[in-house]
PDB file of N, CA and C in Angstrom:
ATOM      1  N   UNK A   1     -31.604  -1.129  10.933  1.00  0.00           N
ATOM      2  CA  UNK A   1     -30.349  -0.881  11.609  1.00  0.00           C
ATOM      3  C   UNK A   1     -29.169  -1.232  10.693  1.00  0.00           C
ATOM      4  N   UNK A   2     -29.333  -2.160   9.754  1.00  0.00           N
ATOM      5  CA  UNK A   2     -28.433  -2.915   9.102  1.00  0.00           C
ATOM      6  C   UNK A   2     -28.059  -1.662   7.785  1.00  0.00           C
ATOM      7  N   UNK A   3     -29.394  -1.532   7.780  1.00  0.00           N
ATOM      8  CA  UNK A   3     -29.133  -0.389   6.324  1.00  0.00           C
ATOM      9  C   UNK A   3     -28.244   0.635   6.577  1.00  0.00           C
ATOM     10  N   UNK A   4     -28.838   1.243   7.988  1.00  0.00           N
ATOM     11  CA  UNK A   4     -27.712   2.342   8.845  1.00  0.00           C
ATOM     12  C   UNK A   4     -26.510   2.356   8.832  1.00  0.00           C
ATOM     13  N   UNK A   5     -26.313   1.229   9.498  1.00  0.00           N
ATOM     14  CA  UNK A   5     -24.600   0.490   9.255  1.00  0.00           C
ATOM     15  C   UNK A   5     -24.267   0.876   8.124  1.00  0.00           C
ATOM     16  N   UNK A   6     -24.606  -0.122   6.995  1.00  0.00           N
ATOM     17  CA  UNK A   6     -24.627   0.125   5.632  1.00  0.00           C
ATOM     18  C   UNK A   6     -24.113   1.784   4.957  1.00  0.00           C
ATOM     19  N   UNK A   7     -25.255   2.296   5.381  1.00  0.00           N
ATOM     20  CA  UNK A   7     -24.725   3.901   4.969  1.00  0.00           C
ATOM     21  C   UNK A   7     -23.932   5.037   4.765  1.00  0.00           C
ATOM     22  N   UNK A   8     -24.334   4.286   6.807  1.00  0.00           N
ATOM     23  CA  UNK A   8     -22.509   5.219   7.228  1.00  0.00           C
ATOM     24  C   UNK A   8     -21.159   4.769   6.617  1.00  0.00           C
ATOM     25  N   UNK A   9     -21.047   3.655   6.965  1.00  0.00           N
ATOM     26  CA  UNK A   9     -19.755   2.674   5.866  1.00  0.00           C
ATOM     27  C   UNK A   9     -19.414   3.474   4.799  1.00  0.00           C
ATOM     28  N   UNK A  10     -20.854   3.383   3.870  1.00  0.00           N
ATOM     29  CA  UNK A  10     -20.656   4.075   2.218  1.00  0.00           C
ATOM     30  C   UNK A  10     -20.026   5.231   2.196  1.00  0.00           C
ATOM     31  N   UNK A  11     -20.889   6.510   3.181  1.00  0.00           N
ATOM     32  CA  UNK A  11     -20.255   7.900   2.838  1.00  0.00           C
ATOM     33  C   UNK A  11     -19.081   8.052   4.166  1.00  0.00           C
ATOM     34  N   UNK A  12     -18.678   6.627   4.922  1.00  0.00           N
ATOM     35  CA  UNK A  12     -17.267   7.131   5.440  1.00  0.00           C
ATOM     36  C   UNK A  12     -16.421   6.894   4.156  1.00  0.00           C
ATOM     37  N   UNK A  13     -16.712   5.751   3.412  1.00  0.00           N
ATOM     38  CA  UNK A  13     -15.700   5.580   2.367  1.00  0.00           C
ATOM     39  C   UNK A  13     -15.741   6.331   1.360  1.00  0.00           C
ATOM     40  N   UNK A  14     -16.774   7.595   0.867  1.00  0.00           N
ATOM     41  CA  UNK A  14     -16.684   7.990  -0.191  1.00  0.00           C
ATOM     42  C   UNK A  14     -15.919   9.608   0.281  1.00  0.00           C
ATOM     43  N   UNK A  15     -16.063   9.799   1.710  1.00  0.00           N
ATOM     44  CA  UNK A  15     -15.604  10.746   2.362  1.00  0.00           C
ATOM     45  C   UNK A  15     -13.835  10.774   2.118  1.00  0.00           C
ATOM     46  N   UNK A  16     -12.996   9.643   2.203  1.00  0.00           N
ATOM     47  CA  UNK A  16     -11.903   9.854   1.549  1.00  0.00           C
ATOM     48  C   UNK A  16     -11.446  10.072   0.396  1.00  0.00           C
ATOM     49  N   UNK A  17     -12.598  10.041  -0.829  1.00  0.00           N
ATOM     50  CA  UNK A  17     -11.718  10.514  -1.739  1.00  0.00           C
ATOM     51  C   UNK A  17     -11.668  12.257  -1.991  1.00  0.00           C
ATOM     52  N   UNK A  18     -10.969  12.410  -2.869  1.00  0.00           N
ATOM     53  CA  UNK A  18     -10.753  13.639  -2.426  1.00  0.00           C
ATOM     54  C   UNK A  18      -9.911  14.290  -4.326  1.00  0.00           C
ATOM     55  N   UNK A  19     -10.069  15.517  -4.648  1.00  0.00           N
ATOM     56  CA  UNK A  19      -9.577  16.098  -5.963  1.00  0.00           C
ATOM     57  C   UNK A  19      -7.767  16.465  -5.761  1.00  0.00           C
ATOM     58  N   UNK A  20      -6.903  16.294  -6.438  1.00  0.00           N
ATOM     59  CA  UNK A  20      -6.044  16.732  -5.525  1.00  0.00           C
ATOM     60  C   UNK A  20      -5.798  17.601  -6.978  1.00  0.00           C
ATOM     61  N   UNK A  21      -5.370  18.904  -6.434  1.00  0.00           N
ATOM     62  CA  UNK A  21      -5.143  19.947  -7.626  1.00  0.00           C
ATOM     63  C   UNK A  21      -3.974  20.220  -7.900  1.00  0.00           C
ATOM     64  N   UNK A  22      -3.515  20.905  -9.232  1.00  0.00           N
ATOM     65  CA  UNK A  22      -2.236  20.676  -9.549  1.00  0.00           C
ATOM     66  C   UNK A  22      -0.935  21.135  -9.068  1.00  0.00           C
ATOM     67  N   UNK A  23      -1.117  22.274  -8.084  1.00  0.00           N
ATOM     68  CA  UNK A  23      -0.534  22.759  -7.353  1.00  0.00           C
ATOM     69  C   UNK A  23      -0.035  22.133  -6.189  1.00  0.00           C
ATOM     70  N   UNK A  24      -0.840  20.901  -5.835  1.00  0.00           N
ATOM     71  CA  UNK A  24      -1.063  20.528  -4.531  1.00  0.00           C
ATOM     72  C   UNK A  24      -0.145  19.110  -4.883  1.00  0.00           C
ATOM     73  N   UNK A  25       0.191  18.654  -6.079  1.00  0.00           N
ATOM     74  CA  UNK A  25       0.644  17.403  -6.633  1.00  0.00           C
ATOM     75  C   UNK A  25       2.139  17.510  -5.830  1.00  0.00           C
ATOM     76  N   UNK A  26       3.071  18.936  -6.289  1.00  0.00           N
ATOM     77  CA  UNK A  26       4.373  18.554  -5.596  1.00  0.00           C
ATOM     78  C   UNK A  26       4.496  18.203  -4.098  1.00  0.00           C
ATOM     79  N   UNK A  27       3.572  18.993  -3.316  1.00  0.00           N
ATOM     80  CA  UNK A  27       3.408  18.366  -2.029  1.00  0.00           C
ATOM     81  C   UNK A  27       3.353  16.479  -1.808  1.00  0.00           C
ATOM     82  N   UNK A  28       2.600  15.839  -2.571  1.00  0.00           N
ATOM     83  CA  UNK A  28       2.418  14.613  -2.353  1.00  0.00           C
ATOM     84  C   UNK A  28       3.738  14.372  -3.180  1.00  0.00           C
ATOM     85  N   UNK A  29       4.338  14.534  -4.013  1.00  0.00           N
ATOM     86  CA  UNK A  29       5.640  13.887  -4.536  1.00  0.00           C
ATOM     87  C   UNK A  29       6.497  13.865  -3.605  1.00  0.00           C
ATOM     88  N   UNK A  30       6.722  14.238  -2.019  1.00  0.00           N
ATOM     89  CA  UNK A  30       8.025  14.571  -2.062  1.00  0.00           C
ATOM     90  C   UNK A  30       8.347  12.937  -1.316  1.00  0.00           C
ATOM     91  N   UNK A  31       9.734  13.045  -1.444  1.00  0.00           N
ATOM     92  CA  UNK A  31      10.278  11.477  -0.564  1.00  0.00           C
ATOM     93  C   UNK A  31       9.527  11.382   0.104  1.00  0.00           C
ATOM     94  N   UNK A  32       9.008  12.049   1.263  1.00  0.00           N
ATOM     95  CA  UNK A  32       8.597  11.625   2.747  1.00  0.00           C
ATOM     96  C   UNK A  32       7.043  11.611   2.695  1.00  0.00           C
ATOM     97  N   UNK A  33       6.442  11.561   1.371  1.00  0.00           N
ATOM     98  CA  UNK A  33       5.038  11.425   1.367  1.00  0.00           C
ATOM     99  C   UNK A  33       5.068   9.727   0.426  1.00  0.00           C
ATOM    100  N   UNK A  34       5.817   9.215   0.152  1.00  0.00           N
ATOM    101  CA  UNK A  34       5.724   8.043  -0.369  1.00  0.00           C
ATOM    102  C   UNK A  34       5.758   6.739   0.331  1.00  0.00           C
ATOM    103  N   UNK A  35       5.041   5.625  -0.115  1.00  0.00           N
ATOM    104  CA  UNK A  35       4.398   4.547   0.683  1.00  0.00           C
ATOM    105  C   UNK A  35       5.553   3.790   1.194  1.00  0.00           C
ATOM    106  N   UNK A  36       6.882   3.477   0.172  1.00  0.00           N
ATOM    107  CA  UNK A  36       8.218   3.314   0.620  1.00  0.00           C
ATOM    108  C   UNK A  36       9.248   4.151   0.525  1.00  0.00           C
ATOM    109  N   UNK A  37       9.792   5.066   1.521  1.00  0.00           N
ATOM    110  CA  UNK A  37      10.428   5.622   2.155  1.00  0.00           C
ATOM    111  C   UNK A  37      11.914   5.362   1.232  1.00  0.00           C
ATOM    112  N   UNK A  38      12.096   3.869   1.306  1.00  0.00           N
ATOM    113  CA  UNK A  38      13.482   3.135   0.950  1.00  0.00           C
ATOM    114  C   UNK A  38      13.314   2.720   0.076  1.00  0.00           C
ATOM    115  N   UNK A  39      13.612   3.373  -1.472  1.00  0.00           N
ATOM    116  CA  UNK A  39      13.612   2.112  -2.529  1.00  0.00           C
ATOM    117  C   UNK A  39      14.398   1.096  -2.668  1.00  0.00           C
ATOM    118  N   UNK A  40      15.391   0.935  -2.186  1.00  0.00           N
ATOM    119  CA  UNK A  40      16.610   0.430  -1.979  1.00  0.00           C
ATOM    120  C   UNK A  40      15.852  -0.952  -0.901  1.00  0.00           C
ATOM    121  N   UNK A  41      15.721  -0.718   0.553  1.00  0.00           N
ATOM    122  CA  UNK A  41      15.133  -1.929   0.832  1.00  0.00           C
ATOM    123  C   UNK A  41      14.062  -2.529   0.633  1.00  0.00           C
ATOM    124  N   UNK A  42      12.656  -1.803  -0.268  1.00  0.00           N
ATOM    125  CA  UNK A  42      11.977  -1.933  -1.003  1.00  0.00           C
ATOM    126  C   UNK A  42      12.217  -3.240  -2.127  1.00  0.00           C
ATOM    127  N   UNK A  43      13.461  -2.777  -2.897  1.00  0.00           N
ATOM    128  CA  UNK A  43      13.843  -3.864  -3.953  1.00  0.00           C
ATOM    129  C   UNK A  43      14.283  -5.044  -3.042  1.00  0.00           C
ATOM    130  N   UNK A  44      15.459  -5.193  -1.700  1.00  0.00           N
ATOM    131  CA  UNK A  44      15.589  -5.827  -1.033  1.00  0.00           C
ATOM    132  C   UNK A  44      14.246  -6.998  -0.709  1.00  0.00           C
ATOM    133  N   UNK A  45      13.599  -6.361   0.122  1.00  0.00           N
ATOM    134  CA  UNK A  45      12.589  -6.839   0.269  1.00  0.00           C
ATOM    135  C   UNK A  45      11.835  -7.723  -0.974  1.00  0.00           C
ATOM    136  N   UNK A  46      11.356  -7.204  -1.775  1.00  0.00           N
ATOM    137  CA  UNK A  46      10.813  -8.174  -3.407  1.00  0.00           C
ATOM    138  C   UNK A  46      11.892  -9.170  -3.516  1.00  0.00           C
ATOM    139  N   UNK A  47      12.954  -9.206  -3.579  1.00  0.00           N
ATOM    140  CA  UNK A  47      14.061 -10.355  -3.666  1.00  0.00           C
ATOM    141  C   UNK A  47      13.645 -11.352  -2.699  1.00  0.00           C
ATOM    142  N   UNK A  48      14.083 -10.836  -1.355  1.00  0.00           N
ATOM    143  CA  UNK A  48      13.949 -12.217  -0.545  1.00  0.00           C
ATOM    144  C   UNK A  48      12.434 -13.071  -0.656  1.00  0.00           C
ATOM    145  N   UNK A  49      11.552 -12.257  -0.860  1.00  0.00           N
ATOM    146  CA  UNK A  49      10.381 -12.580  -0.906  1.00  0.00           C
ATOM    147  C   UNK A  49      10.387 -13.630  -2.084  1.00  0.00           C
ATOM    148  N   UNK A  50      10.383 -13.084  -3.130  1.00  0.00           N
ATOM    149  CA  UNK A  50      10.984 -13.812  -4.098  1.00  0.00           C
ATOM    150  C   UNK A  50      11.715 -14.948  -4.234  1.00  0.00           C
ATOM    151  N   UNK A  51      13.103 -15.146  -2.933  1.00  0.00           N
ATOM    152  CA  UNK A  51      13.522 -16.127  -3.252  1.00  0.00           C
ATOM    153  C   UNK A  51      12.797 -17.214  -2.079  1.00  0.00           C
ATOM    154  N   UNK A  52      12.071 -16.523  -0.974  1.00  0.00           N
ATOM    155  CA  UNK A  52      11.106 -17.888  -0.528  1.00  0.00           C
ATOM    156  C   UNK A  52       9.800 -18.021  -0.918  1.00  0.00           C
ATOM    157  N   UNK A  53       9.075 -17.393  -1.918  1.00  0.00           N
ATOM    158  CA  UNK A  53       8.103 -17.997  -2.210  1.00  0.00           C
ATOM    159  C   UNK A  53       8.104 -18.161  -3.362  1.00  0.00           C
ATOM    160  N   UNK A  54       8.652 -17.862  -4.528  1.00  0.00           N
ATOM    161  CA  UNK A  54       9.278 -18.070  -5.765  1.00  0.00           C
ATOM    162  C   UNK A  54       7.914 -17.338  -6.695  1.00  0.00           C
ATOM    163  N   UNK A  55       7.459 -16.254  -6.372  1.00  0.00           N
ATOM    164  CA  UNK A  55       6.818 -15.028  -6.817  1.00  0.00           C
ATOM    165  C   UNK A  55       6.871 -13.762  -6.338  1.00  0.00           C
ATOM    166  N   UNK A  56       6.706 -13.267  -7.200  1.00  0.00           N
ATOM    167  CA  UNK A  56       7.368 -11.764  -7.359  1.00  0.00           C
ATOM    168  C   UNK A  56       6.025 -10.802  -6.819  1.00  0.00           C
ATOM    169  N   UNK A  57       6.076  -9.909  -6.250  1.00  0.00           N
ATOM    170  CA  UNK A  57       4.786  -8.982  -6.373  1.00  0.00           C
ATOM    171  C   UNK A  57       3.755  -9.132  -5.117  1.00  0.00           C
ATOM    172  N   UNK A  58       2.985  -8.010  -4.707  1.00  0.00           N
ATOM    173  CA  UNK A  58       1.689  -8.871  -3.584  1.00  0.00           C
ATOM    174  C   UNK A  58       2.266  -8.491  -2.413  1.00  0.00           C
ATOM    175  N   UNK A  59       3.180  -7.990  -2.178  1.00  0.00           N
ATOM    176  CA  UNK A  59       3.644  -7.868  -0.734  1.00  0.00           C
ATOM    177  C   UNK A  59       2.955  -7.445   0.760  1.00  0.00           C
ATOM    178  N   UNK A  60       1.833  -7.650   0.333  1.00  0.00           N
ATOM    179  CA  UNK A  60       0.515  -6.847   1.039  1.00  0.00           C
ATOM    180  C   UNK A  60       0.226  -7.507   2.201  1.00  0.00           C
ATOM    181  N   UNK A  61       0.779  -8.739   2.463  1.00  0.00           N
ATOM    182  CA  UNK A  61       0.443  -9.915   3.354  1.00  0.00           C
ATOM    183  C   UNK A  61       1.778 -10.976   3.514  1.00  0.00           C
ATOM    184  N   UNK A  62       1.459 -10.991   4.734  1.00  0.00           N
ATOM    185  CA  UNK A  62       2.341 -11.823   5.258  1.00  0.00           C
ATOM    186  C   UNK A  62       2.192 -13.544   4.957  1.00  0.00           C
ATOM    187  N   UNK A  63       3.690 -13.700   5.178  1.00  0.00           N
ATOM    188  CA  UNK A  63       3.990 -15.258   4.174  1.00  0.00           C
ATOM    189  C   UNK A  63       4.613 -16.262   4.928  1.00  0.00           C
ATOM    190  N   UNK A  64       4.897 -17.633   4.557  1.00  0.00           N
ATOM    191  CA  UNK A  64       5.879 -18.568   4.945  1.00  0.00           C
ATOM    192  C   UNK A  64       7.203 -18.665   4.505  1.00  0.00           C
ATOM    193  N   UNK A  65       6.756 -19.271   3.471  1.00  0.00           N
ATOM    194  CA  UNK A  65       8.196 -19.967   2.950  1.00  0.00           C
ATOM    195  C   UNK A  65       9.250 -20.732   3.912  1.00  0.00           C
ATOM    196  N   UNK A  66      10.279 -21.424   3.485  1.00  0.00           N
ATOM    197  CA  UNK A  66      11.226 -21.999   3.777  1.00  0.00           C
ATOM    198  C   UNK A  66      12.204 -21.360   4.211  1.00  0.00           C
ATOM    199  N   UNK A  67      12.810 -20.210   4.294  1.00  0.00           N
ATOM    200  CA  UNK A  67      14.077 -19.585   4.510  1.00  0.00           C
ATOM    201  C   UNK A  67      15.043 -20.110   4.256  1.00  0.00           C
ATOM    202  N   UNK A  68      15.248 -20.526   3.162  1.00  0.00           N
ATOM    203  CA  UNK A  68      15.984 -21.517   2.459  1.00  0.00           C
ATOM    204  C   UNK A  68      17.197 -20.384   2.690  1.00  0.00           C
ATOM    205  N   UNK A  69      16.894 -19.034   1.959  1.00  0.00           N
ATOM    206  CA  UNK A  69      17.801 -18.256   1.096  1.00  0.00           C
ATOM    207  C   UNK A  69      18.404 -17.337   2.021  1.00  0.00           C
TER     208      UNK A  69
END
């Protein structure tokens, strides 16, 4: 049963990748296909982060810090 599990997992995950052809590239470039929308509060964002945890980068997860800033 475990292996089963196992399996399906594998080819759900190998099921997303995918060729993307060269034609098909400007489609994914445009603004509204990108992961931040806002580069502008994007950079915002890395700052404050930055100034409460005093590293740059990783934004993937949520944090503490002090709210000093």
């Amino acid at each position: 049963m475990i292996r089963l599990l196992w399996s399906l997992a594998l080819l759900a995950g190998l099921s997303a990748c995918a060729n993307v052809k060269p034609w098909q590239r400007g489609t994914l470039a445009r603004p509204d296909m990108q992961l931040e929308a806002d580069p502008v509060q994007a950079q915002l964002d890395d700052h404050i982060y930055f100034s409460k945890e005093a590293a740059s980068g990783g934004r993937g997860f949520g944090g503490g810090g002090c709210g000093c800033n």
